[in-house]
C-alpha atoms as a PDB file:
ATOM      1  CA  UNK A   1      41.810  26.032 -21.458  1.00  0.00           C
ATOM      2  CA  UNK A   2      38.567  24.874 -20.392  1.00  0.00           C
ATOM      3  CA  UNK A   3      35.808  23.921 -22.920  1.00  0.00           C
ATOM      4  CA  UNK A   4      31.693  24.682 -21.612  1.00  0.00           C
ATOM      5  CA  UNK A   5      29.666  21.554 -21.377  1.00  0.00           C
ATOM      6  CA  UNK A   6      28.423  21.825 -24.806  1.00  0.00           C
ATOM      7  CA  UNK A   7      31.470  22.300 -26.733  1.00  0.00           C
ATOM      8  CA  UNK A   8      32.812  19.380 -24.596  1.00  0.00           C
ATOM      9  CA  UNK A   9      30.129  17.133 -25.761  1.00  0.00           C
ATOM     10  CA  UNK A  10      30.250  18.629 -29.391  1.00  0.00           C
ATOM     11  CA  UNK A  11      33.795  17.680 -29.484  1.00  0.00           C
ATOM     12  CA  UNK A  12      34.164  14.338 -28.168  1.00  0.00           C
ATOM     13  CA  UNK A  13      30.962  13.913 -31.385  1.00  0.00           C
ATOM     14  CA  UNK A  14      33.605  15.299 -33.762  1.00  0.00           C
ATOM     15  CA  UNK A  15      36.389  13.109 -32.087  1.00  0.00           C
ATOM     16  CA  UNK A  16      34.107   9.896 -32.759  1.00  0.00           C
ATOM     17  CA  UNK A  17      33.181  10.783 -36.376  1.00  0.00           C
ATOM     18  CA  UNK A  18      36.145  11.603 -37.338  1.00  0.00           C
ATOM     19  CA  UNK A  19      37.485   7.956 -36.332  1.00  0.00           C
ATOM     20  CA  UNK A  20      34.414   6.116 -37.677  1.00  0.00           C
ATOM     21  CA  UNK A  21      35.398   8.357 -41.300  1.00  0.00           C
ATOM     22  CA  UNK A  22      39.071   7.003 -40.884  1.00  0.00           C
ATOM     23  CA  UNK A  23      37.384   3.258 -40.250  1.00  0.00           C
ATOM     24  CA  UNK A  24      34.925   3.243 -43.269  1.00  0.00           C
ATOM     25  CA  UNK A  25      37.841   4.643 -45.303  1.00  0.00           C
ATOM     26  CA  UNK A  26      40.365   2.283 -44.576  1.00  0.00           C
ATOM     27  CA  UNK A  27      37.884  -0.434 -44.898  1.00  0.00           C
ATOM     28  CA  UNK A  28      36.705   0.836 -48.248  1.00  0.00           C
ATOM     29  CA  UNK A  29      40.400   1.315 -49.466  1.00  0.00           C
ATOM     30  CA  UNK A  30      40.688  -3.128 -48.210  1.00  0.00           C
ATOM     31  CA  UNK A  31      37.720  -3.929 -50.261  1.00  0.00           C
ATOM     32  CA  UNK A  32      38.440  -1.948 -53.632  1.00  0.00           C
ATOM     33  CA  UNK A  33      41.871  -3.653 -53.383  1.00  0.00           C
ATOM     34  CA  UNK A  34      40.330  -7.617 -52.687  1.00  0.00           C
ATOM     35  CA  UNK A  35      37.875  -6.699 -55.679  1.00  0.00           C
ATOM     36  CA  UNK A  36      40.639  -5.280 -58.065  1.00  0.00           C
ATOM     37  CA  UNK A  37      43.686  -8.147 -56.503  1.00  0.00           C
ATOM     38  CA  UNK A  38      40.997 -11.332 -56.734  1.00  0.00           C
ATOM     39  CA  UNK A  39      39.656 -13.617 -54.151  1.00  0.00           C
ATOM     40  CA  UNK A  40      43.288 -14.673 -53.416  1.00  0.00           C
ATOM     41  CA  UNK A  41      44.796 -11.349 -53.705  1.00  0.00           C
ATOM     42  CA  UNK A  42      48.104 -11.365 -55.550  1.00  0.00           C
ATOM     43  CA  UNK A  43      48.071 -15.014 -55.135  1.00  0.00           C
ATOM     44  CA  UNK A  44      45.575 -15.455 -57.292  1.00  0.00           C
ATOM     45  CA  UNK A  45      46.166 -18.229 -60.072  1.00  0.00           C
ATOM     46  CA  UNK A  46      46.098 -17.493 -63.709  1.00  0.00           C
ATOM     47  CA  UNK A  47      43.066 -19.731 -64.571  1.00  0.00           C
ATOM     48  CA  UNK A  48      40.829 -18.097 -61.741  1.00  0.00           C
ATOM     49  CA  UNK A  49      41.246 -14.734 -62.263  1.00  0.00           C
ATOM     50  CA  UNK A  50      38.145 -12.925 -64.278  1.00  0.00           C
ATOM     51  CA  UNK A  51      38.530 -12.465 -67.950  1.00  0.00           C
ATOM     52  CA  UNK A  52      38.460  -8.261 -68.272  1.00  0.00           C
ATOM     53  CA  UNK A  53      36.216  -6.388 -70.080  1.00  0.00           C
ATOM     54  CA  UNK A  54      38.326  -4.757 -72.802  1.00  0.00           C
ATOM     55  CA  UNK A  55      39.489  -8.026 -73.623  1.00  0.00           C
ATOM     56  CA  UNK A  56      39.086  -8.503 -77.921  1.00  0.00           C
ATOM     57  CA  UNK A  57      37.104 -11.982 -78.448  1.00  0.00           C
ATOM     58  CA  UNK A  58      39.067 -14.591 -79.681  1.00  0.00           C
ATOM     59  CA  UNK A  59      37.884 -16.005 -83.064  1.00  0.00           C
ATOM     60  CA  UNK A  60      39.036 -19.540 -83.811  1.00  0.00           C
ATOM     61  CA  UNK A  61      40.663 -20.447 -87.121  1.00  0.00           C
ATOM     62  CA  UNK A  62      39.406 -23.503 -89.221  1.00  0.00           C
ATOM     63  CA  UNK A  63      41.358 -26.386 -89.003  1.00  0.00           C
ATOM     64  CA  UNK A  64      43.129 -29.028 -91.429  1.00  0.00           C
ATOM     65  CA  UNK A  65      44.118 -28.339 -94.645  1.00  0.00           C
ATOM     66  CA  UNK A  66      42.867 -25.502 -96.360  1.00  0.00           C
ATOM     67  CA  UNK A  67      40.363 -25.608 -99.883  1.00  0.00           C
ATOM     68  CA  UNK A  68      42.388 -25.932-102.887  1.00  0.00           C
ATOM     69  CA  UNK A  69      45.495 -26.699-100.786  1.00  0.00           C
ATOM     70  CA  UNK A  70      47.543 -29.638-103.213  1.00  0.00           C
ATOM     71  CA  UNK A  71      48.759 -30.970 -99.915  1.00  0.00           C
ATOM     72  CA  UNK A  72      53.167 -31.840 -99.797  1.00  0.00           C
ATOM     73  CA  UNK A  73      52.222 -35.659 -99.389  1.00  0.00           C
ATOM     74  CA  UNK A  74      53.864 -38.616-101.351  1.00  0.00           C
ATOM     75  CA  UNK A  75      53.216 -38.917-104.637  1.00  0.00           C
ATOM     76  CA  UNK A  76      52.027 -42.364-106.443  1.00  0.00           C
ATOM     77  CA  UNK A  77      53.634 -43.799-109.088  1.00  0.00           C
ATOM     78  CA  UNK A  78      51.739 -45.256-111.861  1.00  0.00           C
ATOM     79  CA  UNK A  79      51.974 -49.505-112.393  1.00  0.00           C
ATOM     80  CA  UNK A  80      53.861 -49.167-115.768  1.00  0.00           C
ATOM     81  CA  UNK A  81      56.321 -47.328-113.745  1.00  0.00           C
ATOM     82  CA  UNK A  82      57.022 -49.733-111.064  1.00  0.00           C
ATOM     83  CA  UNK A  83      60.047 -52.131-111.200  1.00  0.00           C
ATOM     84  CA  UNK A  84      57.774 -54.482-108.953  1.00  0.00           C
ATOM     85  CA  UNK A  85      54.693 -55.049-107.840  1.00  0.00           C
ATOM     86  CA  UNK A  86      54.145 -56.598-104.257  1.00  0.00           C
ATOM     87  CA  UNK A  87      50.738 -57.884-102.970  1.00  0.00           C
ATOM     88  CA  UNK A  88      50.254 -56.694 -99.208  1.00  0.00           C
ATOM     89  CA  UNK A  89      47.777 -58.336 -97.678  1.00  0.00           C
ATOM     90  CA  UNK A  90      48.266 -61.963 -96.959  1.00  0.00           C
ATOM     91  CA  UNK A  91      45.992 -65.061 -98.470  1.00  0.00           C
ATOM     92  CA  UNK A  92      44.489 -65.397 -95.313  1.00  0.00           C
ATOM     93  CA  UNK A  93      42.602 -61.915 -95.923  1.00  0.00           C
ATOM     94  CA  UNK A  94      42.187 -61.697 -99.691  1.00  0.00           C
ATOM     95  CA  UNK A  95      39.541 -65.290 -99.134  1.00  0.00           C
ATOM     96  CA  UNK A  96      37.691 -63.375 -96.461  1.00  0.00           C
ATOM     97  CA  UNK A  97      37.141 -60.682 -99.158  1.00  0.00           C
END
């Protein structure tokens, strides 16, 4: 089977698209993967990879003790109540006062 010029030429056109079509594809398919895998692909660590859109906002709670919390602390004892009463600080600080 013998092809005319023409259709010679007109094929070996085809031939060449058709492999340029299964280049751009395959190159297309490498960059959609780098873009959805990371810079490092599946190596990529945990702290570098993009935060994703659908991602709820984290809203930070207060911290310490809450308003109106009592607090589970020692209580203090009133003088009367004490069976002694020891001075803490030594002289040497209560003249400096």
């Amino acid at each position: 089977m013998e092809f005319c010029e023409g259709c010679f030429e007109k094929q070996l056109n085809i031939d060449s698209l058709l492999e340029e079509n299964k280049r751009l594809k395959a190159r297309l398919i490498y960059q959609e993967r780098k873009e959805e895998d990371g810079f490092f692909g599946s190596g990529t660590p945990s702290a570098k990879i993009p935060v994703k859109s659908n991602t709820p906002l984290k809203i930070a709670k207060p911290k310490g003790a809450r308003p109106g919390h009592n607090g589970s602390g020692r209580e203090k004892i009133k003088q009367a109540d004490a069976d002694r009463i020891l001075d803490y600080f030594p002289i040497c600080f209560r003249q400096m006062s």
